[in-house]
Protein backbone atom coordinates (compact mmCIF):
# COMPACT_ATOMS: atom_id res chain seq x y z
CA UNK A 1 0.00 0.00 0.00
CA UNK A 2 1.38 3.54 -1.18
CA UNK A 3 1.97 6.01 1.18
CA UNK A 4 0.59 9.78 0.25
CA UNK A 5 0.81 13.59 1.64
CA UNK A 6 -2.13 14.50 1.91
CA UNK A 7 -1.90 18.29 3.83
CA UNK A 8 0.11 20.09 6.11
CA UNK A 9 0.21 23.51 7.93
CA UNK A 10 2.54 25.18 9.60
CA UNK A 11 2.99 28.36 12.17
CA UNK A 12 5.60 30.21 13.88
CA UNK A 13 5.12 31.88 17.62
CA UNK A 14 7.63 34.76 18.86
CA UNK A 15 8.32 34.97 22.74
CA UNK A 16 5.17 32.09 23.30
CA UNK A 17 4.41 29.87 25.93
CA UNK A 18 3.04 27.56 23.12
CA UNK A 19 2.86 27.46 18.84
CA UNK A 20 -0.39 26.35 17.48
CA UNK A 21 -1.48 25.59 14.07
CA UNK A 22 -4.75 24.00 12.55
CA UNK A 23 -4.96 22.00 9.59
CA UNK A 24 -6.99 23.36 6.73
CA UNK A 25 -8.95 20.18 5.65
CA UNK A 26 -10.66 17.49 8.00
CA UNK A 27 -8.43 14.82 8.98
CA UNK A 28 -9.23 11.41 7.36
CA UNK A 29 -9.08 7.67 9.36
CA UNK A 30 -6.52 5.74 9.51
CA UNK A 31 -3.86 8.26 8.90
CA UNK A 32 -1.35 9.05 10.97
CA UNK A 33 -0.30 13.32 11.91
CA UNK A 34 3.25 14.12 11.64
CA UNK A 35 4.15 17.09 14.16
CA UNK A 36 8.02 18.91 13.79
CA UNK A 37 9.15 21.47 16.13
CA UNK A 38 12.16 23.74 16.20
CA UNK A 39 12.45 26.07 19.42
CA UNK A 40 15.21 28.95 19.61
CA UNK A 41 15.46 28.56 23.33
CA UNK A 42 17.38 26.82 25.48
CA UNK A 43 14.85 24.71 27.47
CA UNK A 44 14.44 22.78 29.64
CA UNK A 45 13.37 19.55 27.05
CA UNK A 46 10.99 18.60 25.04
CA UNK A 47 8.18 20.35 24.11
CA UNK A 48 4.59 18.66 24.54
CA UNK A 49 2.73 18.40 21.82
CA UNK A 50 -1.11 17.67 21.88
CA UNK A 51 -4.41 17.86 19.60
CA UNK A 52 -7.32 19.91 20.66
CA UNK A 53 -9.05 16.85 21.94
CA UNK A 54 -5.75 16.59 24.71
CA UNK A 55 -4.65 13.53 23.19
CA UNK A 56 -0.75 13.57 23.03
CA UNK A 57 1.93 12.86 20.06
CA UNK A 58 4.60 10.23 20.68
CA UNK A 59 8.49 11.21 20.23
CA UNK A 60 10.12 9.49 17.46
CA UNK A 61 13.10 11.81 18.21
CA UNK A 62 14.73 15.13 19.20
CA UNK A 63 17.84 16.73 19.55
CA UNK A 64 18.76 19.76 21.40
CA UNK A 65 22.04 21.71 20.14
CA UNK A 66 24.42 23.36 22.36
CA UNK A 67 21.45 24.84 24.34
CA UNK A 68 20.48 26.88 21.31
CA UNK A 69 18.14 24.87 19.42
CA UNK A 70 15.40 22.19 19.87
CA UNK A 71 14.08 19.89 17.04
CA UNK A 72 11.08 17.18 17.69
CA UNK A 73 9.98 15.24 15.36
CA UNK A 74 6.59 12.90 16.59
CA UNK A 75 3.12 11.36 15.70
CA UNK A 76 -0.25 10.41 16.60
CA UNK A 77 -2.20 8.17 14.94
CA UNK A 78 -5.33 10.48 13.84
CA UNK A 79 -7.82 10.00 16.82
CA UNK A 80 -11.78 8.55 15.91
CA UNK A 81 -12.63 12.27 17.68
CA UNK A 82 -10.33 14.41 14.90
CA UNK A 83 -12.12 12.48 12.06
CA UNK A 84 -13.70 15.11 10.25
CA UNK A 85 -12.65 17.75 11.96
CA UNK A 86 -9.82 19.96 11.19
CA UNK A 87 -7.56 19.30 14.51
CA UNK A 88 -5.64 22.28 16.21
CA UNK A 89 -2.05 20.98 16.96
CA UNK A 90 -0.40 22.89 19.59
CA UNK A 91 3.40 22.28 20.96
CA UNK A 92 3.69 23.38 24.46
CA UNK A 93 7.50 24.87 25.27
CA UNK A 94 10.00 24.24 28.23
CA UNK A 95 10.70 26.71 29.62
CA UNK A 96 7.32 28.88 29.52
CA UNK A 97 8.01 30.77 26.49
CA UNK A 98 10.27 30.67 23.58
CA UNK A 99 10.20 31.48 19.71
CA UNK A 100 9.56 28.49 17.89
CA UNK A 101 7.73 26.67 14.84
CA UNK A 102 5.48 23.45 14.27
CA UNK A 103 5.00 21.95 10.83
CA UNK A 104 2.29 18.90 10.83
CA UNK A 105 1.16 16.87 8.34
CA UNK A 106 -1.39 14.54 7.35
CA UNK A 107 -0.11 10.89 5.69
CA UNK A 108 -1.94 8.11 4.50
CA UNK A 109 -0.91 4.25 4.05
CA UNK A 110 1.26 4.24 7.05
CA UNK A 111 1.24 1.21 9.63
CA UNK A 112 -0.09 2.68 12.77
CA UNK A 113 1.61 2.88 15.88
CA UNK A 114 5.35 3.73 16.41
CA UNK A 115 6.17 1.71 13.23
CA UNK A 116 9.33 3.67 12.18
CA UNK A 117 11.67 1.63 10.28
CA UNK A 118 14.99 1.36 12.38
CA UNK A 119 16.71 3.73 14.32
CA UNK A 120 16.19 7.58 13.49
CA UNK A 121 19.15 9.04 11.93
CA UNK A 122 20.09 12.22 13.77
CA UNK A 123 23.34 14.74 13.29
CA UNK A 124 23.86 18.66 14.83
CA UNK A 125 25.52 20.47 11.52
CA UNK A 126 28.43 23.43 12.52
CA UNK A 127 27.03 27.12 13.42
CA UNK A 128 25.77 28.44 9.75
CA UNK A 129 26.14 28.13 6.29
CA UNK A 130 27.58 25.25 4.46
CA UNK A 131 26.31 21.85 3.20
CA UNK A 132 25.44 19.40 5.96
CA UNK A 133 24.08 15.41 5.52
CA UNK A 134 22.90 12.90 5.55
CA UNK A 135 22.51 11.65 9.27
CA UNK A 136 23.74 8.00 8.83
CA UNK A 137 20.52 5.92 8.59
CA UNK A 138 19.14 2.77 6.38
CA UNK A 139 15.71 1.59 5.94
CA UNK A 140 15.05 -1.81 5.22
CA UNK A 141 12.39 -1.89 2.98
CA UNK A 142 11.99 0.10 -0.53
CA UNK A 143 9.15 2.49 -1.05
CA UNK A 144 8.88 3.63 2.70
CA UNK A 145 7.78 7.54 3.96
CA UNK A 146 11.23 8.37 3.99
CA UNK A 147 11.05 12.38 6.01
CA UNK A 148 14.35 14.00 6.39
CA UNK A 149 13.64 16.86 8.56
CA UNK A 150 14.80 20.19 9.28
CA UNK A 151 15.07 22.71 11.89
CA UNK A 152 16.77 25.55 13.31
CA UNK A 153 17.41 28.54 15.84
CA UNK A 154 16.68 31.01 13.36
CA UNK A 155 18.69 33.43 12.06
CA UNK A 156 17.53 34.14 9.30
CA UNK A 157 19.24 30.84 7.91
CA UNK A 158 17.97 29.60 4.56
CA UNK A 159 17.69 26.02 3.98
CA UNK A 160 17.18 24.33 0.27
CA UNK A 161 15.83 20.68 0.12
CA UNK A 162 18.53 17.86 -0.69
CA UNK A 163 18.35 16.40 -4.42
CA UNK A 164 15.61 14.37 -4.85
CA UNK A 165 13.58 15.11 -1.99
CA UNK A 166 9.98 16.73 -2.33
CA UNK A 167 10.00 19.91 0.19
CA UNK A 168 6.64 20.15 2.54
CA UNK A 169 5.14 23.23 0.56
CA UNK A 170 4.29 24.92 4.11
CA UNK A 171 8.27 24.72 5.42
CA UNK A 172 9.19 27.26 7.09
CA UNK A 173 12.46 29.22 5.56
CA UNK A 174 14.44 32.13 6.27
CA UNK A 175 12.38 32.72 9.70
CA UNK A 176 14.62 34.82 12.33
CA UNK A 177 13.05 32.84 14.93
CA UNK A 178 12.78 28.91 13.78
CA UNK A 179 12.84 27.10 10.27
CA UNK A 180 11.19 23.84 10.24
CA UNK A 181 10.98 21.68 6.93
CA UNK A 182 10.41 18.43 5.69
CA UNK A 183 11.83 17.24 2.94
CA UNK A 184 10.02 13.48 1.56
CA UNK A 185 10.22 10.76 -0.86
CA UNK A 186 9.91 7.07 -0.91
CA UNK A 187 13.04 4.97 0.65
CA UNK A 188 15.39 3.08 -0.76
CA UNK A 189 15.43 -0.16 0.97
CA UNK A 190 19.40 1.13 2.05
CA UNK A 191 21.44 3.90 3.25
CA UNK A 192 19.22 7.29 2.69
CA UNK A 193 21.65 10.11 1.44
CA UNK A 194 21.07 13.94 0.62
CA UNK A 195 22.56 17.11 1.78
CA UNK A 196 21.01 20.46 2.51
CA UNK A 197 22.26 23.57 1.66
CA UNK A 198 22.36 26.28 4.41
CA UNK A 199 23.18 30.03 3.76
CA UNK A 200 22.35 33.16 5.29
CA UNK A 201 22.58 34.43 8.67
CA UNK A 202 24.31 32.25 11.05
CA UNK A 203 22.24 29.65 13.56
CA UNK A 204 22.32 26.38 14.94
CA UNK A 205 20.20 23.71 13.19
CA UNK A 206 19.47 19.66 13.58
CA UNK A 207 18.68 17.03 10.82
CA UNK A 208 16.89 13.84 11.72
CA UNK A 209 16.14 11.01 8.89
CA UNK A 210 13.44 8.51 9.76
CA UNK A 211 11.09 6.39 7.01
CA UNK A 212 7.83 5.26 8.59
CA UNK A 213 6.45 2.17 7.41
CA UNK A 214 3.66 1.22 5.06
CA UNK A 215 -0.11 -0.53 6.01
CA UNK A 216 -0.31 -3.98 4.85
CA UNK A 217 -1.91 -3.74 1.38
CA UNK A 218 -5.30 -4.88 1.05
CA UNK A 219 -6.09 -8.28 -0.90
CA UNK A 220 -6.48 -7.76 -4.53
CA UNK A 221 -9.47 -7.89 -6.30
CA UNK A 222 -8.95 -11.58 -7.48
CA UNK A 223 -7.69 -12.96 -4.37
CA UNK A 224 -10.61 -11.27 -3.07
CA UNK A 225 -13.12 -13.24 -6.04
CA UNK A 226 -11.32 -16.30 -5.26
CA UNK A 227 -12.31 -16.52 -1.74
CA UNK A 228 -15.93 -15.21 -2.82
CA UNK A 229 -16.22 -18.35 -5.14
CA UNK A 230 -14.74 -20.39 -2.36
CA UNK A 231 -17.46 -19.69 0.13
CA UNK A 232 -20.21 -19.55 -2.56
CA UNK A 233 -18.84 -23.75 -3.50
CA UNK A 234 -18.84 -24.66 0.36
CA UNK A 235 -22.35 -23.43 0.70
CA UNK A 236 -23.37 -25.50 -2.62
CA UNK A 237 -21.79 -28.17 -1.05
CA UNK A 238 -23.25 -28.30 2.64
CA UNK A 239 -26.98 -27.77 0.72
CA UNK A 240 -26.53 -30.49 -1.43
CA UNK A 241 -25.59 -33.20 1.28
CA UNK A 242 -28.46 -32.12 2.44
């Protein structure tokens, strides 16, 4: 079963307790809400990030950087509540406030739960521009939701997407207070490679690499007929030994 994007929305909040941002269609079921968040304060740890119904994301993973920067990267498997609703996603900061952004989005064809293929691929790129990647990370199986993700401190640092990667068209670039992007594509059953390019005003940014993994496919349409004509024979069967 194919993965797809189906939306995302982002926001940024200056000097905030909290960033909220609402996505612009109803959520669907059975897909799962991607939530990444870069802070530009030092903290305290992780932020807490929730839908409006209170229900919480799980970490996948998050790096803070020299006390200057924190990227999260989490999910929650879109709630029976959120379906057909357009859920408000807000990221809660430690310490009380802090400038920060959230980018969520909305996939479908993903195996629910924490079904992330391996071990996220994390690295902390040197203070400002240059050309930084990939984390060192392999999936395992081809065709995956591979999301190499961005953040930073601000600046205003500019980030472009690595080579073959679709960028999230709601990243957030060139923001003095905190860029967040994904960048996307299908894995490679491998080692995952691509490197972003960073100019601008110095800051300090993270890159994590994770694929999520796909539903089970459905059974085909003949498989499907086959077992249809197998139960329609048994009952022809059982009424004729009668």
């Amino acid at each position: 079963m194919a993965w797809t994007q189906l939306q995302s929305a982002s926001h940024t909040a200056i000097a905030s307790a909290s960033v909220s941002v609402t996505f612009g269609s109803n959520v669907s079921a059975g897909t799962k809400l991607i939530a990444l968040v870069s802070t530009s304060a030092t903290g305290n740890g992780d932020p807490v990030v929730k839908d409006g119904a209170g229900n919480t994301f799980t970490k996948i993973a998050s790096v803070t950087r020299v006390t200057a920067v924190n990227v999260w990267l989490g999910y929650l498997d879109t709630p029976a509540g959120d379906v057909g609703t357009m859920p408000v996603i807000t990221a809660t900061f430690l310490p009380p406030t802090a400038d920060g952004s959230i980018l969520v989005q909305e996939i479908s064809g993903l195996l629910a739960g924490n079904a992330i293929d391996g071990t996220p691929g994390v690295s902390v790129p040197n203070f400002g521009a240059g050309t930084y990647g990939p984390p060192v990370y392999a999936s395992s199986a081809a065709g995956e939701y591979l999301a190499y993700c961005y953040g930073d401190s601000g600046g205003p640092q500019t980030w472009a997407v690595p080579s073959g990667y679709t960028g999230d068209a709601n990243g957030i670039n060139a923001n003095s207070h905190a860029d967040v992007q994904i960048g996307y594509k299908n894995s490679t059953n491998g080692t995952e490679t691509g490197s972003w390019v960073i100019t601008g005003t110095g800051a300090w940014s993270v890159l994590i690499l994770v694929a999520f993994q796909l539903a089970a496919a459905p059974p085909s349409a003949i498989l499907q007929q086959q077992q249809s004509g197998r139960t329609l024979l048994r009952k022809r069967l059982m009424y004729a030994d009668v």
